[in-house]
C-alpha atoms as a PDB file:
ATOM      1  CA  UNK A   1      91.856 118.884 132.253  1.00  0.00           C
ATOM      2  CA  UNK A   2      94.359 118.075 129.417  1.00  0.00           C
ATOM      3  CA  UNK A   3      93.169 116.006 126.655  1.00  0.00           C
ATOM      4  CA  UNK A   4      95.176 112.439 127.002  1.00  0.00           C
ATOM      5  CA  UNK A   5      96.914 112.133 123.397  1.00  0.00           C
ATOM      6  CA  UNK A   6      96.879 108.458 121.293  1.00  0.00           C
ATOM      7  CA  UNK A   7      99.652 107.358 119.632  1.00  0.00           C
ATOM      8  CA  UNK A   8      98.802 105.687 116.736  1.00  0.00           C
ATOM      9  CA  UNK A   9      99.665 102.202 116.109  1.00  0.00           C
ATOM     10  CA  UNK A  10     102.546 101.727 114.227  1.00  0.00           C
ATOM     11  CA  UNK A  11     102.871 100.199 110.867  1.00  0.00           C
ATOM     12  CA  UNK A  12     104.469  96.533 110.421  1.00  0.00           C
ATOM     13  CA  UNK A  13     105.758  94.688 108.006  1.00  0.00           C
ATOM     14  CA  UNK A  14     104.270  92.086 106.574  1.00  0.00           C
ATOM     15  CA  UNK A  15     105.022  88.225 103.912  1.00  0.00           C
ATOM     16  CA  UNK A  16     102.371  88.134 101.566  1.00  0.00           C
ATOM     17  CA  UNK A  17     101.597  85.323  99.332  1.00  0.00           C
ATOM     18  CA  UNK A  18      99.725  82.997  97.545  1.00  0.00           C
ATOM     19  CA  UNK A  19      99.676  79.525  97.430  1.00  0.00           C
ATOM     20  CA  UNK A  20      97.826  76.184  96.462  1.00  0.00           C
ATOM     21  CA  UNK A  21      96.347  74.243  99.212  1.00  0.00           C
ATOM     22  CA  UNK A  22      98.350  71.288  98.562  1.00  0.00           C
ATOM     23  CA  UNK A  23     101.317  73.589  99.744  1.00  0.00           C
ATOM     24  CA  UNK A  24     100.422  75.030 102.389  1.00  0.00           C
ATOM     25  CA  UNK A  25     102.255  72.772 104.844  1.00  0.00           C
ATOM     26  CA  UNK A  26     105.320  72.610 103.340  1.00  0.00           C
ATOM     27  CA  UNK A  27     104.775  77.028 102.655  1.00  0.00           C
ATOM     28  CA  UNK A  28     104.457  77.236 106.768  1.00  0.00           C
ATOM     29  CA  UNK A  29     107.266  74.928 107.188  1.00  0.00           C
ATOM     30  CA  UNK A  30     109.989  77.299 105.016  1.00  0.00           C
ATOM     31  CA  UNK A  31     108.919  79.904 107.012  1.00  0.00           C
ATOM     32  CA  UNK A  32     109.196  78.512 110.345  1.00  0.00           C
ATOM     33  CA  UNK A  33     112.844  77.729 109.335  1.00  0.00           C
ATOM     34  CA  UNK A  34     112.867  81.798 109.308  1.00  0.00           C
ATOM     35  CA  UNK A  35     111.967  82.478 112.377  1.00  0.00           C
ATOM     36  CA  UNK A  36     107.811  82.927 111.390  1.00  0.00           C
ATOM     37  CA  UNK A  37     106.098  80.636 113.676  1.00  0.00           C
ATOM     38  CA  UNK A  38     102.658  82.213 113.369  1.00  0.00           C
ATOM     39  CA  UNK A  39     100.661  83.120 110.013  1.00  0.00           C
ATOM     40  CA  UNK A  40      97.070  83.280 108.654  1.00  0.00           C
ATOM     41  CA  UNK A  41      95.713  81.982 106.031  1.00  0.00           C
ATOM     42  CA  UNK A  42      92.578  82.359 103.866  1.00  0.00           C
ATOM     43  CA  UNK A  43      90.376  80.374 100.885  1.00  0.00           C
ATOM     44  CA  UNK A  44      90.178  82.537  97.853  1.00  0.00           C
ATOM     45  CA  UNK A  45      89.079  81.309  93.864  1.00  0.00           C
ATOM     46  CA  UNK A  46      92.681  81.256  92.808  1.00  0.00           C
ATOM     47  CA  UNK A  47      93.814  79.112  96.077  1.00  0.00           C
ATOM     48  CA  UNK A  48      95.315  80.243  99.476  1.00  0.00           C
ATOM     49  CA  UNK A  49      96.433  83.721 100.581  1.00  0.00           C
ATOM     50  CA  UNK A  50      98.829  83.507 103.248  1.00  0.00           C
ATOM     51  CA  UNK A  51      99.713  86.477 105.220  1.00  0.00           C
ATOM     52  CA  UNK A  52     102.143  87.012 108.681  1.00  0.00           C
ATOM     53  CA  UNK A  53     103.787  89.383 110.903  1.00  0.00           C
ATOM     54  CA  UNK A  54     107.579  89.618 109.627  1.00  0.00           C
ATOM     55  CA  UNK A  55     109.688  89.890 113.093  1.00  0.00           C
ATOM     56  CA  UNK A  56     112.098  92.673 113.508  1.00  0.00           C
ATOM     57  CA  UNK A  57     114.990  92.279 111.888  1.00  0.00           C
ATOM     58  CA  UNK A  58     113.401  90.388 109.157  1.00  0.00           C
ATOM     59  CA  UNK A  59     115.924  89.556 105.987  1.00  0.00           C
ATOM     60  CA  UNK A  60     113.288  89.808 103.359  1.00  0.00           C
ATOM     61  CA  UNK A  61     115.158  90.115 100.528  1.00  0.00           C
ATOM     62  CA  UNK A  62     117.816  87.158 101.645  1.00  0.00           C
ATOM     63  CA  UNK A  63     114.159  84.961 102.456  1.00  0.00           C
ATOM     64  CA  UNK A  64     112.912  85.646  98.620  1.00  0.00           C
ATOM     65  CA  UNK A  65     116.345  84.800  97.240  1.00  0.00           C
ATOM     66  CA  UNK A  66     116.513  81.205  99.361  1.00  0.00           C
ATOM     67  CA  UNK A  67     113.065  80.131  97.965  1.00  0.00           C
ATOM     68  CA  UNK A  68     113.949  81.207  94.636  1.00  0.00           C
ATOM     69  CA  UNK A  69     117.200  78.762  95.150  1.00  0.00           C
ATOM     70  CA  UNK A  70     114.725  76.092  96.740  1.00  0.00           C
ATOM     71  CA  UNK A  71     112.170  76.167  93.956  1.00  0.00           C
ATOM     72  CA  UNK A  72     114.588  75.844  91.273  1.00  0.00           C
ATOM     73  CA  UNK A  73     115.968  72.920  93.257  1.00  0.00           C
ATOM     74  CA  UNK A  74     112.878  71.233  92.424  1.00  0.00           C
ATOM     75  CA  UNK A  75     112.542  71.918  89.024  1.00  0.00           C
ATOM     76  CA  UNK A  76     110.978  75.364  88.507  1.00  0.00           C
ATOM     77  CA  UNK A  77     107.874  74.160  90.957  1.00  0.00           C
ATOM     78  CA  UNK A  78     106.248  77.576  92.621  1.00  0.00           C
ATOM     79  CA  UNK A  79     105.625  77.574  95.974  1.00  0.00           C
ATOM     80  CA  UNK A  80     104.733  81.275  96.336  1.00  0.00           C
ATOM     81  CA  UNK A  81     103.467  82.987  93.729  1.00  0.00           C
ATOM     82  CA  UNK A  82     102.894  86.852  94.066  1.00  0.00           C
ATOM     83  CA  UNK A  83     105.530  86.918  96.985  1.00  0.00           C
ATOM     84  CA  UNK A  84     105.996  90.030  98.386  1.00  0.00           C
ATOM     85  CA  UNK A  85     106.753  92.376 101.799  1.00  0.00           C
ATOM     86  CA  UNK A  86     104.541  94.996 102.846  1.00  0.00           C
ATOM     87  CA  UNK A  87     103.429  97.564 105.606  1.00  0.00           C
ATOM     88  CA  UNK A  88     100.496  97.461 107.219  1.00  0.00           C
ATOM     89  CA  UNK A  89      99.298  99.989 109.170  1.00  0.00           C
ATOM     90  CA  UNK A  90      95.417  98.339 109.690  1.00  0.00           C
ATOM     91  CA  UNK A  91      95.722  95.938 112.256  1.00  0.00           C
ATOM     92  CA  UNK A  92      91.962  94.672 112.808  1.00  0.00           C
ATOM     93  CA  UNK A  93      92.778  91.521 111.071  1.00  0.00           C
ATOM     94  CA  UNK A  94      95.201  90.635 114.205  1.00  0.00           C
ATOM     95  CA  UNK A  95      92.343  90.796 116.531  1.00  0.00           C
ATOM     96  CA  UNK A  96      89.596  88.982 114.063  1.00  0.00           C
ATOM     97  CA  UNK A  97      92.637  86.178 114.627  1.00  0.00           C
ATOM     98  CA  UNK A  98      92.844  86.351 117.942  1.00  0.00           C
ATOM     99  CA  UNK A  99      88.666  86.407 118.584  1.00  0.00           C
ATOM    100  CA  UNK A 100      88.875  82.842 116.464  1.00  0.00           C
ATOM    101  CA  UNK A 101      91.407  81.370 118.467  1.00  0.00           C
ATOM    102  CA  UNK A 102      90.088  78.094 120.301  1.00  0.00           C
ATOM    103  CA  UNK A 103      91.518  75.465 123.059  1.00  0.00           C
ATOM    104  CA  UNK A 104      93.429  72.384 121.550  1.00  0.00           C
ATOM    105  CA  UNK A 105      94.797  69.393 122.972  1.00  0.00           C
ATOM    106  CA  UNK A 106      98.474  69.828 124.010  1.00  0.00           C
ATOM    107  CA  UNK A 107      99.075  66.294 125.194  1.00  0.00           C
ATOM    108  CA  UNK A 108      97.072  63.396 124.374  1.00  0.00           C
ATOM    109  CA  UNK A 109      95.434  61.282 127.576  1.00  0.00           C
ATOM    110  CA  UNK A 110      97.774  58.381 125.953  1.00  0.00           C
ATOM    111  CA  UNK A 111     100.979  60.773 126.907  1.00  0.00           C
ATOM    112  CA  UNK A 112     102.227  60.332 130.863  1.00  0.00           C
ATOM    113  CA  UNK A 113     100.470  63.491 133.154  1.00  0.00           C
ATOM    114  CA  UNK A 114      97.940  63.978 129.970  1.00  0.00           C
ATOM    115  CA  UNK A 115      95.689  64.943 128.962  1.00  0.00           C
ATOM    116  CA  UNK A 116      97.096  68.734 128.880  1.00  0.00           C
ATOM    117  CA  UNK A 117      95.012  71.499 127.091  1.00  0.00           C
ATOM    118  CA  UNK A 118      96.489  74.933 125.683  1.00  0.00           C
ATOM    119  CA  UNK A 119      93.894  77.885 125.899  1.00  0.00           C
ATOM    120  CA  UNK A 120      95.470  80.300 123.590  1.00  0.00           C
ATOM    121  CA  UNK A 121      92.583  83.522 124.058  1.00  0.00           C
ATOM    122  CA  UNK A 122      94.474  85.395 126.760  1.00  0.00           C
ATOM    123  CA  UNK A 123      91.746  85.299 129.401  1.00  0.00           C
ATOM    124  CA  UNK A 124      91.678  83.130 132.479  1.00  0.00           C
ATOM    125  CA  UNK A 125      88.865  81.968 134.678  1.00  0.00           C
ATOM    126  CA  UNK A 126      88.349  82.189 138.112  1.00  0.00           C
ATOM    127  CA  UNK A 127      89.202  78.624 138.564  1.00  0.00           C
ATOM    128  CA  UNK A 128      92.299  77.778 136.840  1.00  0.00           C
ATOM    129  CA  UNK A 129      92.493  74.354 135.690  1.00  0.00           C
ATOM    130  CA  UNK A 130      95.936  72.808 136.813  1.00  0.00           C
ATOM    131  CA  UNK A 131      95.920  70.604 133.196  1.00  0.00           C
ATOM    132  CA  UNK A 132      95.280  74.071 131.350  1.00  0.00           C
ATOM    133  CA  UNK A 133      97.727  76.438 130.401  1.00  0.00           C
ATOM    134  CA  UNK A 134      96.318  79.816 129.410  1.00  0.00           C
ATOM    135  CA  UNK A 135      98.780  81.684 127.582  1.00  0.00           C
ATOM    136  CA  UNK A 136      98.436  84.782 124.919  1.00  0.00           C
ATOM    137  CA  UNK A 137     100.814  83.788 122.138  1.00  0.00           C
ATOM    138  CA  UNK A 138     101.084  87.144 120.311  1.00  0.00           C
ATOM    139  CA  UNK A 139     101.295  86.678 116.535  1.00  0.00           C
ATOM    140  CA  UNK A 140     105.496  86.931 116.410  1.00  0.00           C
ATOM    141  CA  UNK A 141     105.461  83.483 118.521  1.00  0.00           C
ATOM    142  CA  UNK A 142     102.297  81.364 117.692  1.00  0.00           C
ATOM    143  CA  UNK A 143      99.962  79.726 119.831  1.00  0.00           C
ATOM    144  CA  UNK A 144     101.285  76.142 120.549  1.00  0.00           C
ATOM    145  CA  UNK A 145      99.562  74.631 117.943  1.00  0.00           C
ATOM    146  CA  UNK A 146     102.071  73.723 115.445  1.00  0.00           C
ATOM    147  CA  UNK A 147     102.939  69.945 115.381  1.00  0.00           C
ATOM    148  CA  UNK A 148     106.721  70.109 116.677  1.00  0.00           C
ATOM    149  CA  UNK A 149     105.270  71.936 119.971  1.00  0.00           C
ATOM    150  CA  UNK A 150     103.335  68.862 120.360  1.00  0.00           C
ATOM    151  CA  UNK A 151     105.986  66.656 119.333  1.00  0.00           C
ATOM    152  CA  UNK A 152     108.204  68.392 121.916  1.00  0.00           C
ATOM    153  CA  UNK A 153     105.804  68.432 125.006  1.00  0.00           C
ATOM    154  CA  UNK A 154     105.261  64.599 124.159  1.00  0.00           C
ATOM    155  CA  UNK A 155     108.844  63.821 124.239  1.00  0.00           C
ATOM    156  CA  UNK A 156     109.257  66.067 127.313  1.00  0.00           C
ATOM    157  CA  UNK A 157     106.244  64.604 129.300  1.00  0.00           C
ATOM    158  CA  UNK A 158     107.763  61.318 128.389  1.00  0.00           C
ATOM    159  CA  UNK A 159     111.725  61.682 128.884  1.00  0.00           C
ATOM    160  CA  UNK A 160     110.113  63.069 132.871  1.00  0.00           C
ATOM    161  CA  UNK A 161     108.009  60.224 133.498  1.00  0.00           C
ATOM    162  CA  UNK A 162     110.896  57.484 132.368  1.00  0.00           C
ATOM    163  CA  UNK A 163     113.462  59.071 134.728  1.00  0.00           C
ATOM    164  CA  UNK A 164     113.914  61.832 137.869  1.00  0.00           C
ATOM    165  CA  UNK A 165     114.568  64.881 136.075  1.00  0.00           C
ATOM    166  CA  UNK A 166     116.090  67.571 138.869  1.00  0.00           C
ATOM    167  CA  UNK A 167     116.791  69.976 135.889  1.00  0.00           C
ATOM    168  CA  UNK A 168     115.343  71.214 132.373  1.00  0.00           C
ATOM    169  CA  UNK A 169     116.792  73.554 129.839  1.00  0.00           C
ATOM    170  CA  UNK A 170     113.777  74.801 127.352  1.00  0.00           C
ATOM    171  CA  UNK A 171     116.311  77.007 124.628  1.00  0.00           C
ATOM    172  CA  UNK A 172     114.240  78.783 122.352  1.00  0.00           C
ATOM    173  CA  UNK A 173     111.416  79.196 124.624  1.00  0.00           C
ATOM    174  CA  UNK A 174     109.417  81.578 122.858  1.00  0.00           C
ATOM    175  CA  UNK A 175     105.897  81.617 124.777  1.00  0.00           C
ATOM    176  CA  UNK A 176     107.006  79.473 127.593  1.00  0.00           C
ATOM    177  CA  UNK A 177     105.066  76.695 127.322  1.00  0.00           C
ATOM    178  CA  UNK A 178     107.545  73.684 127.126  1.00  0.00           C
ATOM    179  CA  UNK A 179     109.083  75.221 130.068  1.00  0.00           C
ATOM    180  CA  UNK A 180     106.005  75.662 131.742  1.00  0.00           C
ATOM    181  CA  UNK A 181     105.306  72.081 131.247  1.00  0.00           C
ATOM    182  CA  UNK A 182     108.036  70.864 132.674  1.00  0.00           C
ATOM    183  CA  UNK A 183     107.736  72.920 135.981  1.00  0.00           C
ATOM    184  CA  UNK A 184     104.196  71.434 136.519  1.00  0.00           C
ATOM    185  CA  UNK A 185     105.212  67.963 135.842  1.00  0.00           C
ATOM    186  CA  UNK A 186     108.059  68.413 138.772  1.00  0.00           C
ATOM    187  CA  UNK A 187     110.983  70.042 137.417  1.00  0.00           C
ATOM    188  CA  UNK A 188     112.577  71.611 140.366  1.00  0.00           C
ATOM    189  CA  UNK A 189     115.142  73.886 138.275  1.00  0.00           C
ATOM    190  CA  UNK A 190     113.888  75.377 135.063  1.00  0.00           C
ATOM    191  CA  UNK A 191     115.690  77.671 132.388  1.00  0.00           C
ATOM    192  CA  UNK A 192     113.895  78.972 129.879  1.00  0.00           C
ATOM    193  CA  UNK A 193     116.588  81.196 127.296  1.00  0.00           C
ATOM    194  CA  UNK A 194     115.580  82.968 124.422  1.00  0.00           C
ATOM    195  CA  UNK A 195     117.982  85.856 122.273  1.00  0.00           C
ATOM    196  CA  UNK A 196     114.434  87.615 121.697  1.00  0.00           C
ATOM    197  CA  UNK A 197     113.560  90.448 124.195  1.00  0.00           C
ATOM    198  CA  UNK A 198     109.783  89.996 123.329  1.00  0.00           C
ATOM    199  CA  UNK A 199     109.808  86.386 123.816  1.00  0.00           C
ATOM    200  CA  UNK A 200     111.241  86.167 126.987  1.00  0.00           C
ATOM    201  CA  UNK A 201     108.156  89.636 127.729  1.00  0.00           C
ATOM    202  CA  UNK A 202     105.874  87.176 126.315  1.00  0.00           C
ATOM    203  CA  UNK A 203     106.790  83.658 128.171  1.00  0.00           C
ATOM    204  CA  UNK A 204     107.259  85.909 131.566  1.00  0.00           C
ATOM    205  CA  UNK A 205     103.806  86.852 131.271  1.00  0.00           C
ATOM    206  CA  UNK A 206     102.493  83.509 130.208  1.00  0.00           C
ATOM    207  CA  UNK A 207     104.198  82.351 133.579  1.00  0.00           C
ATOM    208  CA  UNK A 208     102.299  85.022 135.688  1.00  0.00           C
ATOM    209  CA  UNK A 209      98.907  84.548 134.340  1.00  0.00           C
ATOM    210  CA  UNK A 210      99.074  80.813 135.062  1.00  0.00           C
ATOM    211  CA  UNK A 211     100.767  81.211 138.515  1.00  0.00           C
ATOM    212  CA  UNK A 212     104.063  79.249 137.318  1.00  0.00           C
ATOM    213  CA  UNK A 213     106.971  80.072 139.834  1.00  0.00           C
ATOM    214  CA  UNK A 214     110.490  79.176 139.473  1.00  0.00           C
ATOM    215  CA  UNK A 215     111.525  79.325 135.786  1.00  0.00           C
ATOM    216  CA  UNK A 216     114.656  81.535 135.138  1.00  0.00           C
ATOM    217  CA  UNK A 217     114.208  83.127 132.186  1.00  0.00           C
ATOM    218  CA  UNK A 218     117.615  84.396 130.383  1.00  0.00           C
ATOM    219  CA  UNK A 219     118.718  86.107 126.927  1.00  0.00           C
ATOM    220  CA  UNK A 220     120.677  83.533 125.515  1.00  0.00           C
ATOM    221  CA  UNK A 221     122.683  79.922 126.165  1.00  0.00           C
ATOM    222  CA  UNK A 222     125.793  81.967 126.938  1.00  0.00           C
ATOM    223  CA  UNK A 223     124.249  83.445 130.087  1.00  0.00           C
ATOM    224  CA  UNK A 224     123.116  79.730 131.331  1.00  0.00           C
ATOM    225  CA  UNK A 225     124.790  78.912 134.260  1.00  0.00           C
ATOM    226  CA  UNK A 226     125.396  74.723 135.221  1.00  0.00           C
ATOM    227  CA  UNK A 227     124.874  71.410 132.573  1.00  0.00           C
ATOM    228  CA  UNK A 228     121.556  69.436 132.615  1.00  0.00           C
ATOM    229  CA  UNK A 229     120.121  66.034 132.315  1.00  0.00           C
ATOM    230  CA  UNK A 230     117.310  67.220 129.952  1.00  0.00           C
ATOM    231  CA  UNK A 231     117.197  69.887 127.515  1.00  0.00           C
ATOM    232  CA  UNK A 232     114.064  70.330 125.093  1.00  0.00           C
ATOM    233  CA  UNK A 233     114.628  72.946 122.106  1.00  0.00           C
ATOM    234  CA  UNK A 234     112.309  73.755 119.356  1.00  0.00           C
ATOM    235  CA  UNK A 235     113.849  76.396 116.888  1.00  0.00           C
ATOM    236  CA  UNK A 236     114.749  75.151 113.843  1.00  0.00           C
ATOM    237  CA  UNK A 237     118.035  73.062 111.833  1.00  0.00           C
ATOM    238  CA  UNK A 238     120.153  76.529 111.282  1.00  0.00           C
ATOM    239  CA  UNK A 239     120.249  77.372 114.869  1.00  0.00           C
ATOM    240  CA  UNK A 240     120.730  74.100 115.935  1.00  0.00           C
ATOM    241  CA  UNK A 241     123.665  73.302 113.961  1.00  0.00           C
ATOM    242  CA  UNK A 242     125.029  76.455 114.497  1.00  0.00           C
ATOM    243  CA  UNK A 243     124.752  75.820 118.664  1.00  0.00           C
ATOM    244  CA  UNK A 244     125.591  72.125 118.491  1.00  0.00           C
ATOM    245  CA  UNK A 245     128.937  72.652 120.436  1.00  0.00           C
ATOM    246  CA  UNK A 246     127.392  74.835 123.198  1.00  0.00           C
ATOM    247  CA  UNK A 247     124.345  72.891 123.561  1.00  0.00           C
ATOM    248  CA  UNK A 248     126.412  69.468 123.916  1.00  0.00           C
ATOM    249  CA  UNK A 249     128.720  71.162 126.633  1.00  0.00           C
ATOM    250  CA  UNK A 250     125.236  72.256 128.470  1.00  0.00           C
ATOM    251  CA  UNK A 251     123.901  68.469 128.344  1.00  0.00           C
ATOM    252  CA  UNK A 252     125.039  66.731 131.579  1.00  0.00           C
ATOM    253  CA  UNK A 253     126.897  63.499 131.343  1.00  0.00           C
ATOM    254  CA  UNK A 254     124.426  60.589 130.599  1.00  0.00           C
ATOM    255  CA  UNK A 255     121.657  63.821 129.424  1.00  0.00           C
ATOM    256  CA  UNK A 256     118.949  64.061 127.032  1.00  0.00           C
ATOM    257  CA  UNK A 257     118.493  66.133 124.629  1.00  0.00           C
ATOM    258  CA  UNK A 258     115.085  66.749 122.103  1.00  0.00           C
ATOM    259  CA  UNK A 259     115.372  68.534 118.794  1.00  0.00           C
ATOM    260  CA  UNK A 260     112.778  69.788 117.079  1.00  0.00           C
ATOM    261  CA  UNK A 261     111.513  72.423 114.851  1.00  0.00           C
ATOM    262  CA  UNK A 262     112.660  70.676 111.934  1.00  0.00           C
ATOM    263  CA  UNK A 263     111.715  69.728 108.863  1.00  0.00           C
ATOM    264  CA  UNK A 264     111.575  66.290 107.266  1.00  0.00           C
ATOM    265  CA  UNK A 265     114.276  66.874 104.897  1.00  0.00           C
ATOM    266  CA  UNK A 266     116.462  68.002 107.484  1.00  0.00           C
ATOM    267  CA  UNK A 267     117.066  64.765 108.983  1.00  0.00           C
ATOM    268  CA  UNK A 268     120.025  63.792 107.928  1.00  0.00           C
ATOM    269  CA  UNK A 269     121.622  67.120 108.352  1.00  0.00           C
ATOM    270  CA  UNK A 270     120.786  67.529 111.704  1.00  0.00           C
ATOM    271  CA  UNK A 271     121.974  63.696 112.377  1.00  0.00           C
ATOM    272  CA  UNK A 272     125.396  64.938 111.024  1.00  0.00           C
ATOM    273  CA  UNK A 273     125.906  67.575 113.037  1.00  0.00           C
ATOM    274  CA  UNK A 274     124.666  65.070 116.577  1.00  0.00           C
ATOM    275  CA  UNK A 275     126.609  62.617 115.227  1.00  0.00           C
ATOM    276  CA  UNK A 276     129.066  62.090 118.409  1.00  0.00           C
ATOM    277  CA  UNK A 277     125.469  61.453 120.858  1.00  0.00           C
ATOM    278  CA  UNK A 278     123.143  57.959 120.647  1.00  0.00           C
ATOM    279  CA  UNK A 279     119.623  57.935 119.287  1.00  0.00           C
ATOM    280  CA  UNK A 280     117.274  56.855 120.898  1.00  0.00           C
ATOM    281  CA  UNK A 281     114.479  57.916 118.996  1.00  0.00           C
ATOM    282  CA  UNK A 282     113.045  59.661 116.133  1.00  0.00           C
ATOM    283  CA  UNK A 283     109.869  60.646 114.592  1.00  0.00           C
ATOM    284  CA  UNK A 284     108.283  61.819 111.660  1.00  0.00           C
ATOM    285  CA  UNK A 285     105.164  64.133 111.702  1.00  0.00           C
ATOM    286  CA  UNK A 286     103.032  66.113 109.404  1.00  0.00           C
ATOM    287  CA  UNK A 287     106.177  66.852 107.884  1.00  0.00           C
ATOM    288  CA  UNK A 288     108.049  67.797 110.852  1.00  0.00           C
ATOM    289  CA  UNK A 289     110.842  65.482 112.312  1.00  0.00           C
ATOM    290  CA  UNK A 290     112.222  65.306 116.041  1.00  0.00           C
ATOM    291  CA  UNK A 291     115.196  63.560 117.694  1.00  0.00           C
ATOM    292  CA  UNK A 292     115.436  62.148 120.984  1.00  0.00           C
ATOM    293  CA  UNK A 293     119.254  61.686 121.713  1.00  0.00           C
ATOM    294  CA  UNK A 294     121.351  61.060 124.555  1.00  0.00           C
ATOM    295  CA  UNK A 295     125.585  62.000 125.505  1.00  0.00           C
ATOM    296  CA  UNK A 296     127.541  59.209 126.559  1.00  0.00           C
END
């Protein structure tokens, strides 16, 4: 019998820096405006060291430059010291990362539906719990726990509870779980679009292992069919701007739409370029702002 041959696992690149605690938010937040949702982090002498998985496609070089601009912007101030991009071939710290993962608290019992808990490990029991959602984030698209998921699933349990909701757009769904969300709370049309082949392989999975039905999942807002009355998206100011005219002519008459994914400084940018729909809400978190808005 032939031998069965291993592949070995290939090499990835990876942001390395470090950092001082009092940073650390604001370090995650820069790169979550890149597209780096997921990163770990450890205590040394000197401070923090922050390591993550670069995705593929990964501008490095363009990244360095725009902190560079941003630090001198505040007068010289480093946020990363000892920046740099490298390939790692070793990947046991990914699964010491994984092994440490714990359950968290998606929605609070003060939120309508709630409470709802995230059980990021990968495994499921026998008995699901219908207020559990067991997903297994991979490191290129986090694990739920970062505050404008939260904000978002808040805002989304909410906007569903104040109002029949036949329809929900989740763009930028990453691992699924707004979407998945909104199907359990009674949703009878979902799309969930992301322009990331292994997000959408990640969020389909995430829908099998918790036995979610009914969410179309697509590659991008241009393959979205219809308009709807709610639409939830978490993925940062630069994409949002740069959709704002698509993502308007999605919203239905009279719809909703939450923004997220951004941070606090990007308020007023954000407000410019949503400028022709009504607030009706805003908050401020941790940092991290979202925007609750609605088309006349």
């Amino acid at each position: 019998m032939p031998r069965k041959k291993f592949s070995a696992p290939r090499p990835f690149p990876q942001l390395e820096a470090e950092l001082a605690p009092n940073d650390l938010d604001l370090a995650i937040g820069l790169l979550y405006q890149w597209g780096i949702s997921s990163s770990q982090t450890r205590r040394r002498r000197s401070g923090m060291q922050l390591s993550a998985e670069l995705p593929k496609g990964f501008r490095f070089e363009a990244f360095r430059k725009a902190v560079l601009r941003w630090e001198r912007a505040r007068g010289g101030k480093k946020v990363f010291r000892k920046l740099r991009r490298r390939l790692i071939r070793d990947r046991s710290w990914v699964r010491k990362y994984q092994r440490a993962l714990r359950p968290f608290v998606l929605l609070p019992a003060s939120v309508p539906g709630g409470p709802w808990i995230v059980d990021p490990r990968g495994k499921v029991p026998r008995r699901r719990d219908p207020k559990t959602l067991y997903i297994e984030a991979g490191l290129a698209f986090g694990t739920g726990t970062h505050t404008t998921t939260r904000l978002a699933a808040e805002y989304l349990a909410e906007a569903m509870e104040n109002s029949e909701t036949g329809s929900v757009l989740d763009l930028g769904c990453g691992t699924g779980i707004l979407a998945m969300v909104a199907r359990k709370l009674g949703s009878k049309r979902v799309v969930a679009a992301d322009n990331d082949p292994e997000a959408l392989a990640v969020a389909k999975e995430n829908f099998r292992r918790n036995g979610v039905r009914g969410i179309a999942l697509h590659g991008g807002l241009e393959e979205v069919s219809g308009r709807f009355p709610l639409i939830v998206s978490n993925i940062g100011l630069n994409v949002l701007v740069e959709l704002q005219s698509a993502l308007v002519r999605k919203l239905a008459p009279g719809g909703r739409l939450i923004l997220t994914g951004l941070l606090y400084k990007d308020r007023r940018a954000l407000r410019r370029a949503y400028r022709g729909l009504k607030l009706l809400r805003s908050e401020n978190r941790r940092g991290w702002s979202i925007f609750f808005l609605r088309k006349a």
